[in-house]
PDB file of N, CA and C in Angstrom:
ATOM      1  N   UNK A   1     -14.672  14.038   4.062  1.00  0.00           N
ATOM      2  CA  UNK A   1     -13.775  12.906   4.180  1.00  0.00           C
ATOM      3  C   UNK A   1     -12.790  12.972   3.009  1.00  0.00           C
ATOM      4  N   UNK A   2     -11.678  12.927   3.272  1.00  0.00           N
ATOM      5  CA  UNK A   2     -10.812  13.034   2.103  1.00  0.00           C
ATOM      6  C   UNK A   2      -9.868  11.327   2.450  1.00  0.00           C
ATOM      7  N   UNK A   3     -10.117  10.803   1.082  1.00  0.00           N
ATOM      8  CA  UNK A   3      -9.801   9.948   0.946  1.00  0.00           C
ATOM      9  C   UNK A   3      -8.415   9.730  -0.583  1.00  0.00           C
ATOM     10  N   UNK A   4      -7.166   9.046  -0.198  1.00  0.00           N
ATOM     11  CA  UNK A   4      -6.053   8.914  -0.796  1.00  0.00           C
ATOM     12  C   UNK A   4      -5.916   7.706  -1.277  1.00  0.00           C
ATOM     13  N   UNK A   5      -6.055   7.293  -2.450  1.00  0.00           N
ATOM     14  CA  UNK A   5      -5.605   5.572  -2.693  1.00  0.00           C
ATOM     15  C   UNK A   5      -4.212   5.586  -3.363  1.00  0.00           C
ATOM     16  N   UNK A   6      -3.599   4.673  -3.225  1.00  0.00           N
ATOM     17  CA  UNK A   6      -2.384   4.438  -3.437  1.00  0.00           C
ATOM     18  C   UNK A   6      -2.115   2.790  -4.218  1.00  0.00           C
ATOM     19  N   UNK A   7      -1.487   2.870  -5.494  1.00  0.00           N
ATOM     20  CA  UNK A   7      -1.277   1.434  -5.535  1.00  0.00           C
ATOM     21  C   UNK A   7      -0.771   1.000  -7.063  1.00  0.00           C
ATOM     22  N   UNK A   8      -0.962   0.226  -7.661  1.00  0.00           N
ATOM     23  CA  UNK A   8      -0.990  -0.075  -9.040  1.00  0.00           C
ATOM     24  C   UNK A   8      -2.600  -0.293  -9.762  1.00  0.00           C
ATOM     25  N   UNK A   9      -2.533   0.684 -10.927  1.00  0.00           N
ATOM     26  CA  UNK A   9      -3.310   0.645 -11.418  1.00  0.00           C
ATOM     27  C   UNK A   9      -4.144  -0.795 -11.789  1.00  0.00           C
ATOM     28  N   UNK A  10      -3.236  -1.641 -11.942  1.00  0.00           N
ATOM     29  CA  UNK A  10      -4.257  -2.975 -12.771  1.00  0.00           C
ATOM     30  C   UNK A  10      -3.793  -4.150 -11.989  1.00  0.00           C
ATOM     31  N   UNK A  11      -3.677  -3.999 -10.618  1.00  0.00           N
ATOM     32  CA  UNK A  11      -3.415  -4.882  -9.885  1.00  0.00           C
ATOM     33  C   UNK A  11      -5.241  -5.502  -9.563  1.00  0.00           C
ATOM     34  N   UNK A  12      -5.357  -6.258  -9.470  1.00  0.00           N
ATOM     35  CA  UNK A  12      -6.993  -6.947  -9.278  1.00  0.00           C
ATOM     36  C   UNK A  12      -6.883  -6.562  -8.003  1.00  0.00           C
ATOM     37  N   UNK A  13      -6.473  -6.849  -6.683  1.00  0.00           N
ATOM     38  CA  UNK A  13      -6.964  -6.293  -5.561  1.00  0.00           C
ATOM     39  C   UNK A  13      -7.498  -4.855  -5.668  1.00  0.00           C
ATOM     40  N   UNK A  14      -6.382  -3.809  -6.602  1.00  0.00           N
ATOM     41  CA  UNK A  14      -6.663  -2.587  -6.731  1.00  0.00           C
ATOM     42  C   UNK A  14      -8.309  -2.147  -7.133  1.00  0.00           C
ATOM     43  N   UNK A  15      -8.650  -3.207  -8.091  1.00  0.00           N
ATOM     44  CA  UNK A  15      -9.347  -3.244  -8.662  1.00  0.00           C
ATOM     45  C   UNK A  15     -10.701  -3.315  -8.186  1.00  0.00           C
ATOM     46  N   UNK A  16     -10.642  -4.907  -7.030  1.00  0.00           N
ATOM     47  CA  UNK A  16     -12.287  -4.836  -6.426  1.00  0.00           C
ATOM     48  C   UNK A  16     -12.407  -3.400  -5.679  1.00  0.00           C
ATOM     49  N   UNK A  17     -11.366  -2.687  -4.867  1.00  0.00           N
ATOM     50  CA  UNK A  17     -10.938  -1.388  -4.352  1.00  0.00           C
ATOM     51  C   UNK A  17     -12.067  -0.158  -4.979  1.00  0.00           C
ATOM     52  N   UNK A  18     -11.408  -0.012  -5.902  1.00  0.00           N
ATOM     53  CA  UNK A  18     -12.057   1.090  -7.234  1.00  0.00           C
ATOM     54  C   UNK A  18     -13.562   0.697  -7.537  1.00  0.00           C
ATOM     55  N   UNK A  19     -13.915  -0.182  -7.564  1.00  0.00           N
ATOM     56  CA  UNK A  19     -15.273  -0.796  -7.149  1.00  0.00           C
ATOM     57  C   UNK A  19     -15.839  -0.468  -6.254  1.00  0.00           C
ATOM     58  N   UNK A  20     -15.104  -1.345  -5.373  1.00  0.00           N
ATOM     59  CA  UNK A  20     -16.239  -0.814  -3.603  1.00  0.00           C
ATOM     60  C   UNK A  20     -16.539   0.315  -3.405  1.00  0.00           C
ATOM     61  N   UNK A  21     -15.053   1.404  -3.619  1.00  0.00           N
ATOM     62  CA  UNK A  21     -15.446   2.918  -3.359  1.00  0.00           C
ATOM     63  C   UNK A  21     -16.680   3.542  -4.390  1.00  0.00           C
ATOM     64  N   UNK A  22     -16.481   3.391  -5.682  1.00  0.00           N
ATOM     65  CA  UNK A  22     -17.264   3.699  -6.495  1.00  0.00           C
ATOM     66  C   UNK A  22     -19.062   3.179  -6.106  1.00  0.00           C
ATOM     67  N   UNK A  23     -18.784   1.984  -5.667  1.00  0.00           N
ATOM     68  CA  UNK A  23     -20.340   1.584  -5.512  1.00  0.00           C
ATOM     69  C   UNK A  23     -21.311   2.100  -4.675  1.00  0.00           C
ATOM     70  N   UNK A  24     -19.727   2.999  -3.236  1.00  0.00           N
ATOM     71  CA  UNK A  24     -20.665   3.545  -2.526  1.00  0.00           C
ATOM     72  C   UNK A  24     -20.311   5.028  -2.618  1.00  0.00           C
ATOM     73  N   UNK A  25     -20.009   5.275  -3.210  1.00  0.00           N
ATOM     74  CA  UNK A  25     -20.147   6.653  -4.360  1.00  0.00           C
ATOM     75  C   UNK A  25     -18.632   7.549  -3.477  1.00  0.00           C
ATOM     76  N   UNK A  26     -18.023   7.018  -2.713  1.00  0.00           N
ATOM     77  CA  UNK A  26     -16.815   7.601  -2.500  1.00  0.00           C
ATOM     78  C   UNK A  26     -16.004   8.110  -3.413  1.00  0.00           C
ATOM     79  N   UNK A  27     -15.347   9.511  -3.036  1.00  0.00           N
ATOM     80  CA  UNK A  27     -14.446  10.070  -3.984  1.00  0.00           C
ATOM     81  C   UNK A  27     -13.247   9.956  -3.479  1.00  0.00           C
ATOM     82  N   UNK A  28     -11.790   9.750  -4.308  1.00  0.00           N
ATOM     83  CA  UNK A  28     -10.561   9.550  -4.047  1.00  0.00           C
ATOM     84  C   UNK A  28     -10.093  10.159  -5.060  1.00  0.00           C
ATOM     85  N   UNK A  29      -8.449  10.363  -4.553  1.00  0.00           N
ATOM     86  CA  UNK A  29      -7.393  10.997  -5.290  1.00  0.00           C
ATOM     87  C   UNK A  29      -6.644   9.379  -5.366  1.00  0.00           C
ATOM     88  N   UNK A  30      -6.195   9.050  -6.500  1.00  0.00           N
ATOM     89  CA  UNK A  30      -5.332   8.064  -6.834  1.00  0.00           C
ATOM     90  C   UNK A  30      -3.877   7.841  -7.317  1.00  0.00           C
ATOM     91  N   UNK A  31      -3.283   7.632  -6.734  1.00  0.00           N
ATOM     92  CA  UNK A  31      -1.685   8.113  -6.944  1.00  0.00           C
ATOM     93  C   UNK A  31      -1.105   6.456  -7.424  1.00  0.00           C
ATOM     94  N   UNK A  32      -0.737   5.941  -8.557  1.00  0.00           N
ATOM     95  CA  UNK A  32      -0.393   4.672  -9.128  1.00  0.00           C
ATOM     96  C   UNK A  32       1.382   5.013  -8.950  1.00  0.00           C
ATOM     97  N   UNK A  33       1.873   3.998  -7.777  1.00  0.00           N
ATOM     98  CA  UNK A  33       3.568   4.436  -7.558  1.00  0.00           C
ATOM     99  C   UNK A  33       4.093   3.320  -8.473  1.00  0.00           C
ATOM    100  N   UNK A  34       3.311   2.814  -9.400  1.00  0.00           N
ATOM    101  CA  UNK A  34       4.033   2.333 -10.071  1.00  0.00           C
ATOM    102  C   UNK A  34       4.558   3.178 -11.464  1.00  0.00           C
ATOM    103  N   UNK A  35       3.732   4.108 -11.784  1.00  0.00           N
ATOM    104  CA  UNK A  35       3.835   4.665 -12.590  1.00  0.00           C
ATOM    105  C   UNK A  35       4.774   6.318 -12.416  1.00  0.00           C
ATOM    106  N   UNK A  36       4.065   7.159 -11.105  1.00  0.00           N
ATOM    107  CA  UNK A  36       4.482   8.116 -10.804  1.00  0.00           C
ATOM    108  C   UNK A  36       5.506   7.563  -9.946  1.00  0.00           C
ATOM    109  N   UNK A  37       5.870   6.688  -9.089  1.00  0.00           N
ATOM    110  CA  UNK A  37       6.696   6.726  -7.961  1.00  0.00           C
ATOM    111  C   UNK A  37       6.480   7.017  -6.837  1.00  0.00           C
ATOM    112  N   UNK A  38       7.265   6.674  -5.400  1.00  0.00           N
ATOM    113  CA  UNK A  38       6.902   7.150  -4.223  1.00  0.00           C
ATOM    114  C   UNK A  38       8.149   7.838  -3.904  1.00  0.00           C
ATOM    115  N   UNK A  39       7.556   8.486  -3.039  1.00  0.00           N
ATOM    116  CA  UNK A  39       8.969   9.398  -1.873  1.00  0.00           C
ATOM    117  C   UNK A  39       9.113   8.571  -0.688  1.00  0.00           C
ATOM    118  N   UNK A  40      10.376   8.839  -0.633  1.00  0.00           N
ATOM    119  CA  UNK A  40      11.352   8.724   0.585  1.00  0.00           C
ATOM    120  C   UNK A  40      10.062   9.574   1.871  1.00  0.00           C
ATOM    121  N   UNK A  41       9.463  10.129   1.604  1.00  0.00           N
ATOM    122  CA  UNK A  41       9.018  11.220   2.680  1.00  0.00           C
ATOM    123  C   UNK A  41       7.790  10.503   2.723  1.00  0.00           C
ATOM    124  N   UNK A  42       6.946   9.813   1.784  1.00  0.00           N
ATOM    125  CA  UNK A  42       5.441   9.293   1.564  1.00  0.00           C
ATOM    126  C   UNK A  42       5.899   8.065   2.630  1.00  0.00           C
ATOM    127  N   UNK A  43       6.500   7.137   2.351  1.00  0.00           N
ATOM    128  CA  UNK A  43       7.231   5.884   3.068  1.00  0.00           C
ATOM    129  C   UNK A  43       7.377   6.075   4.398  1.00  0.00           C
ATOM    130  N   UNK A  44       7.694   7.336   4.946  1.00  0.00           N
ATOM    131  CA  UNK A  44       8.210   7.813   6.398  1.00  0.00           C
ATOM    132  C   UNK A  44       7.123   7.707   6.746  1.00  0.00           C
ATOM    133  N   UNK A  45       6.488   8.628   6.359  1.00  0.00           N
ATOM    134  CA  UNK A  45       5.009   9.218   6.981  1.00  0.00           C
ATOM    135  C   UNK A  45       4.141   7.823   7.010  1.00  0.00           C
ATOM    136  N   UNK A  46       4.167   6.485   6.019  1.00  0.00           N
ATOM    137  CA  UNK A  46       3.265   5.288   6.664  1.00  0.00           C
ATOM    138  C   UNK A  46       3.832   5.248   7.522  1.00  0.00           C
ATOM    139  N   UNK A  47       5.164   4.875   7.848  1.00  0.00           N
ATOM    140  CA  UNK A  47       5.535   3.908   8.827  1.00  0.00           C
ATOM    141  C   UNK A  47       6.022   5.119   9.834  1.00  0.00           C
ATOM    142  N   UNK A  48       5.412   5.742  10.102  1.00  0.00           N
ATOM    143  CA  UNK A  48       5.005   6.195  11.552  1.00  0.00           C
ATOM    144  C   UNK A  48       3.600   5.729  11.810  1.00  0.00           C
ATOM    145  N   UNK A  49       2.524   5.301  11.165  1.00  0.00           N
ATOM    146  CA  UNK A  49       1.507   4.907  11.700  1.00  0.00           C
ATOM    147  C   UNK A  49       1.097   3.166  11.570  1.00  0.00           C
ATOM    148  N   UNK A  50       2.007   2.492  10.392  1.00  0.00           N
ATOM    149  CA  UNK A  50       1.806   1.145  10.538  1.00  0.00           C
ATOM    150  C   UNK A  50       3.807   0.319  10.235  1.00  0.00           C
ATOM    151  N   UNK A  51       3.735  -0.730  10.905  1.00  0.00           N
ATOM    152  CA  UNK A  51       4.542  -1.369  10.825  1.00  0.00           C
ATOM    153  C   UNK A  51       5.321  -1.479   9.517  1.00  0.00           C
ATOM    154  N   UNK A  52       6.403  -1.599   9.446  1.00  0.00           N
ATOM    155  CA  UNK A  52       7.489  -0.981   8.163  1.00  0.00           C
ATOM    156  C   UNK A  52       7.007  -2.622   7.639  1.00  0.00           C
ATOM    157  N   UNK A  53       7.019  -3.757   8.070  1.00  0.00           N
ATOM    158  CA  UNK A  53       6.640  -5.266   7.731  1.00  0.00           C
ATOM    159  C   UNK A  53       5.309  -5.133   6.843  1.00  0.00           C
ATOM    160  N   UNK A  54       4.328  -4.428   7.577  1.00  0.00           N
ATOM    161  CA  UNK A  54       2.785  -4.830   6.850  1.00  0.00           C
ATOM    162  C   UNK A  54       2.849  -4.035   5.252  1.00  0.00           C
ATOM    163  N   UNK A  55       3.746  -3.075   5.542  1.00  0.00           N
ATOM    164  CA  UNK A  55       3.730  -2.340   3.969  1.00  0.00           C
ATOM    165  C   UNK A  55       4.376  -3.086   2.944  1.00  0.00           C
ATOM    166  N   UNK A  56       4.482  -4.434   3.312  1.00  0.00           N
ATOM    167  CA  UNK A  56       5.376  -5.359   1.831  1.00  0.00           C
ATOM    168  C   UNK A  56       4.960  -6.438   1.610  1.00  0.00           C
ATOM    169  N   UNK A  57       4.527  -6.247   0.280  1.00  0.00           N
ATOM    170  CA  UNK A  57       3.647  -7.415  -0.270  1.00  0.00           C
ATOM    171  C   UNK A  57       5.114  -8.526  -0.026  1.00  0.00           C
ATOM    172  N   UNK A  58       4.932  -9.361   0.515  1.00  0.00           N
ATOM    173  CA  UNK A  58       5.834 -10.862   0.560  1.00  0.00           C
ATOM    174  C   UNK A  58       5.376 -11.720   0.616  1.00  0.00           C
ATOM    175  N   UNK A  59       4.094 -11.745  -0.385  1.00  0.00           N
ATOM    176  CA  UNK A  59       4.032 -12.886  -1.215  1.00  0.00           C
ATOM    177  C   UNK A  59       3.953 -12.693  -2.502  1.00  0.00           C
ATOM    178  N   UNK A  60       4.173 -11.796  -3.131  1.00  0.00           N
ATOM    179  CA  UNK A  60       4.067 -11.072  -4.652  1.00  0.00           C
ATOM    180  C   UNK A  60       5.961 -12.059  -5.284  1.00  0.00           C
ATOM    181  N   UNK A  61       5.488 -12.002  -6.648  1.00  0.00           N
ATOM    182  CA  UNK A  61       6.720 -11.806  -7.197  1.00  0.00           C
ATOM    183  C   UNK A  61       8.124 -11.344  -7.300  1.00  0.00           C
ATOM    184  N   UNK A  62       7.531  -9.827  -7.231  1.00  0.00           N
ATOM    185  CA  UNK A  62       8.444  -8.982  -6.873  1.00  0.00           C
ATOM    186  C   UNK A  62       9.818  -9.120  -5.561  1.00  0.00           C
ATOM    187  N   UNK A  63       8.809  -9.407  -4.440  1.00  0.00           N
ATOM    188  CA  UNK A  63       9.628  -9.824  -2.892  1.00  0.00           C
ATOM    189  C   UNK A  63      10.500 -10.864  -3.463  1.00  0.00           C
ATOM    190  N   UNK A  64       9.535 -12.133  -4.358  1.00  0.00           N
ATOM    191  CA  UNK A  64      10.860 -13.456  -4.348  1.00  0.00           C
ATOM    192  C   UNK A  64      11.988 -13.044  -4.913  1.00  0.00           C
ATOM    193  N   UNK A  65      11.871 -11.895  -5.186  1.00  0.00           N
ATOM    194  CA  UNK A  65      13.428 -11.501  -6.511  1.00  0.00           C
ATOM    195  C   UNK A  65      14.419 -11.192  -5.315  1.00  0.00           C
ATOM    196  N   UNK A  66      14.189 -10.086  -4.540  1.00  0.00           N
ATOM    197  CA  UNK A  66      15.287  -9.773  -4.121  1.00  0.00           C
ATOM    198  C   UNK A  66      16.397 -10.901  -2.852  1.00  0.00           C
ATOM    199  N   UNK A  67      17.165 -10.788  -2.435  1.00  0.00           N
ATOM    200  CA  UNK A  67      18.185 -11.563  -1.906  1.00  0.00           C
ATOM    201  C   UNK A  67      17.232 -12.175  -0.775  1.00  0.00           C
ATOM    202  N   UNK A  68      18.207 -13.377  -0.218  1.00  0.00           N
ATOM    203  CA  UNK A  68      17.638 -14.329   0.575  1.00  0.00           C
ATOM    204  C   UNK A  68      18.079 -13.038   2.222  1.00  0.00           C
ATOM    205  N   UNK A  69      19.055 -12.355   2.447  1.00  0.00           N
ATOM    206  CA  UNK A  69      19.321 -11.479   3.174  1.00  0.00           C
ATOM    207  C   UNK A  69      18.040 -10.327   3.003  1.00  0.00           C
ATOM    208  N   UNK A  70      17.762  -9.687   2.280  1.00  0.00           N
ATOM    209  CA  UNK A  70      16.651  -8.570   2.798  1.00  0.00           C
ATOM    210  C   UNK A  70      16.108  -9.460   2.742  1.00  0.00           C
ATOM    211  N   UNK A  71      15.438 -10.194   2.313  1.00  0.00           N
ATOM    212  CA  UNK A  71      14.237 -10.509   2.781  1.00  0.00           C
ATOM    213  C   UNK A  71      14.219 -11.416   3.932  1.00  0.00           C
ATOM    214  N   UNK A  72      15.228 -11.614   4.715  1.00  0.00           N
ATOM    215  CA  UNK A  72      15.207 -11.949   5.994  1.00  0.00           C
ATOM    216  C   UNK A  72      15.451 -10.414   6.950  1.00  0.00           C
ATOM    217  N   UNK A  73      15.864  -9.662   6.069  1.00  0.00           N
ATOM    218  CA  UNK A  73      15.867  -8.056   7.035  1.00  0.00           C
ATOM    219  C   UNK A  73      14.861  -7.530   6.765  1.00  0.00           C
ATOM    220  N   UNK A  74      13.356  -7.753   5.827  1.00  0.00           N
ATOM    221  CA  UNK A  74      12.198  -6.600   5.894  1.00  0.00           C
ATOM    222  C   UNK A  74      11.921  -6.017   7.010  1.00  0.00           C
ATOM    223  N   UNK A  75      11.946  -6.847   8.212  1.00  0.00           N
ATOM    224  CA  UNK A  75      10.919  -6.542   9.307  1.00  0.00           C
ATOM    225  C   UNK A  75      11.654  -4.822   9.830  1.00  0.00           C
ATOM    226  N   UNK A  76      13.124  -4.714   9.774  1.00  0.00           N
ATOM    227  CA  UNK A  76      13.706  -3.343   9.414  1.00  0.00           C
ATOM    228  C   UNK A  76      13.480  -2.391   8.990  1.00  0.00           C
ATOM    229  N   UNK A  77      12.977  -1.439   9.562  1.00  0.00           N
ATOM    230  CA  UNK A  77      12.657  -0.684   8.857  1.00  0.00           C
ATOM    231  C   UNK A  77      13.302   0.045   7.767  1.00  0.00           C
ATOM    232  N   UNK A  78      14.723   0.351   7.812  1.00  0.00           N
ATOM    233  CA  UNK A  78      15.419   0.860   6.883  1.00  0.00           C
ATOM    234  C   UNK A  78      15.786  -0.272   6.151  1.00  0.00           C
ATOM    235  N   UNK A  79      15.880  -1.165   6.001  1.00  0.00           N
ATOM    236  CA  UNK A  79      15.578  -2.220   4.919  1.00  0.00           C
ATOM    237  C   UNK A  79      14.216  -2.631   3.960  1.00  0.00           C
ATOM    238  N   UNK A  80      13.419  -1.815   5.015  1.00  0.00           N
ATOM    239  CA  UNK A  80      11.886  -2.141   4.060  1.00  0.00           C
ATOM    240  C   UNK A  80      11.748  -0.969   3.713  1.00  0.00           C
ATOM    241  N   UNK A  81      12.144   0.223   4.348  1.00  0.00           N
ATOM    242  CA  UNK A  81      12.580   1.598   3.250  1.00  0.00           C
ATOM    243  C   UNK A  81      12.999   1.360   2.014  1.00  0.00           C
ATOM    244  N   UNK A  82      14.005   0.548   2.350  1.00  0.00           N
ATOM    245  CA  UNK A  82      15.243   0.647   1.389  1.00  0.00           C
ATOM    246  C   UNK A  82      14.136  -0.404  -0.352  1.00  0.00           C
ATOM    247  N   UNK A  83      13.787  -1.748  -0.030  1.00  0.00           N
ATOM    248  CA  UNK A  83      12.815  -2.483  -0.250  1.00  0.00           C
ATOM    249  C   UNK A  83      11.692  -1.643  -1.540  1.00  0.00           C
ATOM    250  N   UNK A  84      11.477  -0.694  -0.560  1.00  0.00           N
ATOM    251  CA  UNK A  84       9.740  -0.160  -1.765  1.00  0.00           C
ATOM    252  C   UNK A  84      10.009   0.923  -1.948  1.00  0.00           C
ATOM    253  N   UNK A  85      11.738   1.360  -1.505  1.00  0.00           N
ATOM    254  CA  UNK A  85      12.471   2.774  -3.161  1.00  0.00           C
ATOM    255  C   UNK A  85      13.104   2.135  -4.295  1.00  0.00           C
ATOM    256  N   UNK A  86      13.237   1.182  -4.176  1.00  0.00           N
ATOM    257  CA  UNK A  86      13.984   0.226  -4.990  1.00  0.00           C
ATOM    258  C   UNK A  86      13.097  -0.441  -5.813  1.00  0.00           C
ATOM    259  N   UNK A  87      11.899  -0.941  -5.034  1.00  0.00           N
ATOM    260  CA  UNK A  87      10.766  -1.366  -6.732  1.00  0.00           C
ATOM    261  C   UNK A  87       9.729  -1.587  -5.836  1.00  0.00           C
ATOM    262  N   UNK A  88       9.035  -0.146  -6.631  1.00  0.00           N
ATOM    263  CA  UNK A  88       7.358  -0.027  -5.957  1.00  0.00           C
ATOM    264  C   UNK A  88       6.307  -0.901  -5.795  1.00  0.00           C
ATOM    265  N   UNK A  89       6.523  -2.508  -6.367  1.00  0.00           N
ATOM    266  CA  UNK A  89       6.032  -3.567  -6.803  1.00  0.00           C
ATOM    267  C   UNK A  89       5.966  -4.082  -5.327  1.00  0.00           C
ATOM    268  N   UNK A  90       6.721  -3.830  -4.872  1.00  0.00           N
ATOM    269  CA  UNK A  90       6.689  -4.887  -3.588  1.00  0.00           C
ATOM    270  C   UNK A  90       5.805  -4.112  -2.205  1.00  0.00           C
ATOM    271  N   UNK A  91       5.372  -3.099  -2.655  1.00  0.00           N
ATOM    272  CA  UNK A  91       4.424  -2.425  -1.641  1.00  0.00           C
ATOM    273  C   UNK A  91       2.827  -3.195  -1.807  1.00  0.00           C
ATOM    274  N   UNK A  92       2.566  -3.440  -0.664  1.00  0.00           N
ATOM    275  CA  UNK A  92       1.409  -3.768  -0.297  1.00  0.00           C
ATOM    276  C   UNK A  92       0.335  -2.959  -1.224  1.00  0.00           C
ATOM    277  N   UNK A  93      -1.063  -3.639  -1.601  1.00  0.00           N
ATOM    278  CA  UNK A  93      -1.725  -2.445  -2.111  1.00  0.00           C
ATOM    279  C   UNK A  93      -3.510  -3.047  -1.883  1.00  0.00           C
ATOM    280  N   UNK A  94      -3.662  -2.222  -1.915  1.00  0.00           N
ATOM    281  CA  UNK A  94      -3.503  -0.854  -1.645  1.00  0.00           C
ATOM    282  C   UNK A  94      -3.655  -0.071  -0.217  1.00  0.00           C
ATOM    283  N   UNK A  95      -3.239   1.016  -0.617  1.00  0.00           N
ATOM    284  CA  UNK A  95      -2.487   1.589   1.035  1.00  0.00           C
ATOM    285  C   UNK A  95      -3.475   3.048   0.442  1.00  0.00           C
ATOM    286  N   UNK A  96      -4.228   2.915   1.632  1.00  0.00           N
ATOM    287  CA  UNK A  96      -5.468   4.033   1.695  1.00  0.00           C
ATOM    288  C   UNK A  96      -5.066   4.749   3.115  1.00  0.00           C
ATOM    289  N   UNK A  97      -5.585   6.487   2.198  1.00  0.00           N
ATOM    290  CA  UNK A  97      -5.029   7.363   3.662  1.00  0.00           C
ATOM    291  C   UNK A  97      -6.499   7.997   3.435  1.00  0.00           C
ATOM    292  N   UNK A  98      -6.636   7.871   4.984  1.00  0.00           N
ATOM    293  CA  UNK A  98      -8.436   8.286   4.610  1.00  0.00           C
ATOM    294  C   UNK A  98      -8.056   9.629   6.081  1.00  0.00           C
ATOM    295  N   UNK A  99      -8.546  10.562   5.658  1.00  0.00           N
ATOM    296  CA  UNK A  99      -8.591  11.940   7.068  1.00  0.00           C
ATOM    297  C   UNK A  99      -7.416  11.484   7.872  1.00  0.00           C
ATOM    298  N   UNK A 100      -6.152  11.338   6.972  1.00  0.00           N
ATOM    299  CA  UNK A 100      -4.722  11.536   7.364  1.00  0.00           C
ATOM    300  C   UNK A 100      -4.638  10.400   8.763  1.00  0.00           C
ATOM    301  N   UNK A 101      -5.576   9.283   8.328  1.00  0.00           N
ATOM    302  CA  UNK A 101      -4.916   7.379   9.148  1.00  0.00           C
ATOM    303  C   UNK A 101      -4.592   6.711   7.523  1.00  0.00           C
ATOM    304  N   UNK A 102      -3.724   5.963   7.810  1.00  0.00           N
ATOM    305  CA  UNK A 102      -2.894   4.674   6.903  1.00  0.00           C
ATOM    306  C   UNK A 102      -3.891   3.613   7.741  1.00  0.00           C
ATOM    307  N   UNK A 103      -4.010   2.972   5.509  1.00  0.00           N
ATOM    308  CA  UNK A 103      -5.038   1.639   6.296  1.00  0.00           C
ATOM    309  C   UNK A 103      -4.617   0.780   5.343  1.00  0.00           C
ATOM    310  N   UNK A 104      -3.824  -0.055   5.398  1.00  0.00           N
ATOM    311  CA  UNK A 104      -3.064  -1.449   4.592  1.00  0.00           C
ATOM    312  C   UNK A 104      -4.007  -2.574   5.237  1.00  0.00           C
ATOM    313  N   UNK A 105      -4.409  -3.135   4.176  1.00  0.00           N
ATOM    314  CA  UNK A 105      -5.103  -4.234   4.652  1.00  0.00           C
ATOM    315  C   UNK A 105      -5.803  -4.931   3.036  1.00  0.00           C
ATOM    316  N   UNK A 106      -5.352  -4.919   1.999  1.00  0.00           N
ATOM    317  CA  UNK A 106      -6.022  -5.113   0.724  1.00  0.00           C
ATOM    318  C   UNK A 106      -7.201  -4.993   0.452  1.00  0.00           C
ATOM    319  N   UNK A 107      -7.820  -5.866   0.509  1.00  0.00           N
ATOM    320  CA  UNK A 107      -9.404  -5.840  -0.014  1.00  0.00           C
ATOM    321  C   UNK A 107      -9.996  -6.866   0.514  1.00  0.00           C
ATOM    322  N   UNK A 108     -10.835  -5.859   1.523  1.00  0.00           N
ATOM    323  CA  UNK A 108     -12.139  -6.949   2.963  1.00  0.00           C
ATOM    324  C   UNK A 108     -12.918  -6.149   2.677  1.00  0.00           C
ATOM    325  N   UNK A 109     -14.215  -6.843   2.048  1.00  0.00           N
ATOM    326  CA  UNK A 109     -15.235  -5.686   2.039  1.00  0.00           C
ATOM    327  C   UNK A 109     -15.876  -5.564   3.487  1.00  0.00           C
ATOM    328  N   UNK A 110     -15.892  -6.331   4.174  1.00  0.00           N
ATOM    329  CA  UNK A 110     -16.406  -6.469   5.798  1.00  0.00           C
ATOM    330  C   UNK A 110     -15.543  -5.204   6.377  1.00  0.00           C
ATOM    331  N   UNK A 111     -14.295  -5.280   6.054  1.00  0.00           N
ATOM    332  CA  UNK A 111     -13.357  -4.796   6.829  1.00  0.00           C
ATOM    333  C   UNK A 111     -13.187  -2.640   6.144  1.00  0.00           C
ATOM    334  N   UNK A 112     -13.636  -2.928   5.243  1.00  0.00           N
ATOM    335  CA  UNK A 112     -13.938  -1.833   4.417  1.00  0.00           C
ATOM    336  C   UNK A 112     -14.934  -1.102   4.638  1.00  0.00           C
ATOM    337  N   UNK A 113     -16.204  -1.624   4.798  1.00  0.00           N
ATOM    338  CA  UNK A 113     -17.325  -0.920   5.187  1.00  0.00           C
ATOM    339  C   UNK A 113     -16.908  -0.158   7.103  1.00  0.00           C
ATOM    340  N   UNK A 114     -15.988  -1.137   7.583  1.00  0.00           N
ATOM    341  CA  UNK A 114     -16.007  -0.453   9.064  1.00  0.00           C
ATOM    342  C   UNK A 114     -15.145   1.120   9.036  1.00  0.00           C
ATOM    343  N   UNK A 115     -14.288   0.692   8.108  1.00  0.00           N
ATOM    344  CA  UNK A 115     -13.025   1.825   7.529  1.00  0.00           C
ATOM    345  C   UNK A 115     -13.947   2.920   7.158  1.00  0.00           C
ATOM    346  N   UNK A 116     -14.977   2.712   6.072  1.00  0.00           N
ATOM    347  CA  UNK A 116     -15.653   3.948   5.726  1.00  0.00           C
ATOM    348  C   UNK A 116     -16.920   3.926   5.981  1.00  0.00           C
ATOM    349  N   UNK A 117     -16.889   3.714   7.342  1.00  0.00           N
ATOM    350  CA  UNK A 117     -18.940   4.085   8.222  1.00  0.00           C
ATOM    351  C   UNK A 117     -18.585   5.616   8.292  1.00  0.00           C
TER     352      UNK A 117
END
């Protein structure tokens, strides 16, 4: 099972995350886009498998900053492209690629254990 986490390092959702996997002894590669960044090409490749909408945290901080216009255009996809190249903050997190499926959904441990039976 190859498993990908994606997110900010010291975000607390991230956090119970790094937990759960650890508790049940799962191994991951961890990529922090706040620190390293994302691609234009990483972004494509979710949103061919989940909605360009579910990948944006809009209720974070970050979302209230930008204009009253995108953020009536997220549901766009080239606006919610445009959205989480512009500040990695506003991506949902964490965004787990487990045997090459996208799984946005934060932190359900119910919903977690079904992800990794």
């Amino acid at each position: 099972m190859s498993i990908s986490v994606y997110g900010i390092k010291n975000c607390n959702t991230m956090k119970k995350a790094f937990d759960w996997l650890a508790a049940k002894g799962l191994s991951y590669d961890f990529h922090d886009y706040k620190k390293a960044g994302i691609s234009d090409e990483k972004i494509a490749e979710w949103m061919e498998q989940v909605e360009p909408a579910k990948l944006i945290n809009n209720r974070g901080t970050t979302f209230r900053k930008f204009s009253d216009e995108m953020k009536a255009n997220f549901k766009d996809a080239a606006v919610a492209k445009e959205m989480m190249l512009e500040n990695q903050s506003v991506i949902k997190r964490p965004i787990i690629e487990k045997d090459g499926k996208v799984v946005v959904m934060g932190f359900d441990d119910e919903e977690y254990s079904k992800v990794f039976a």
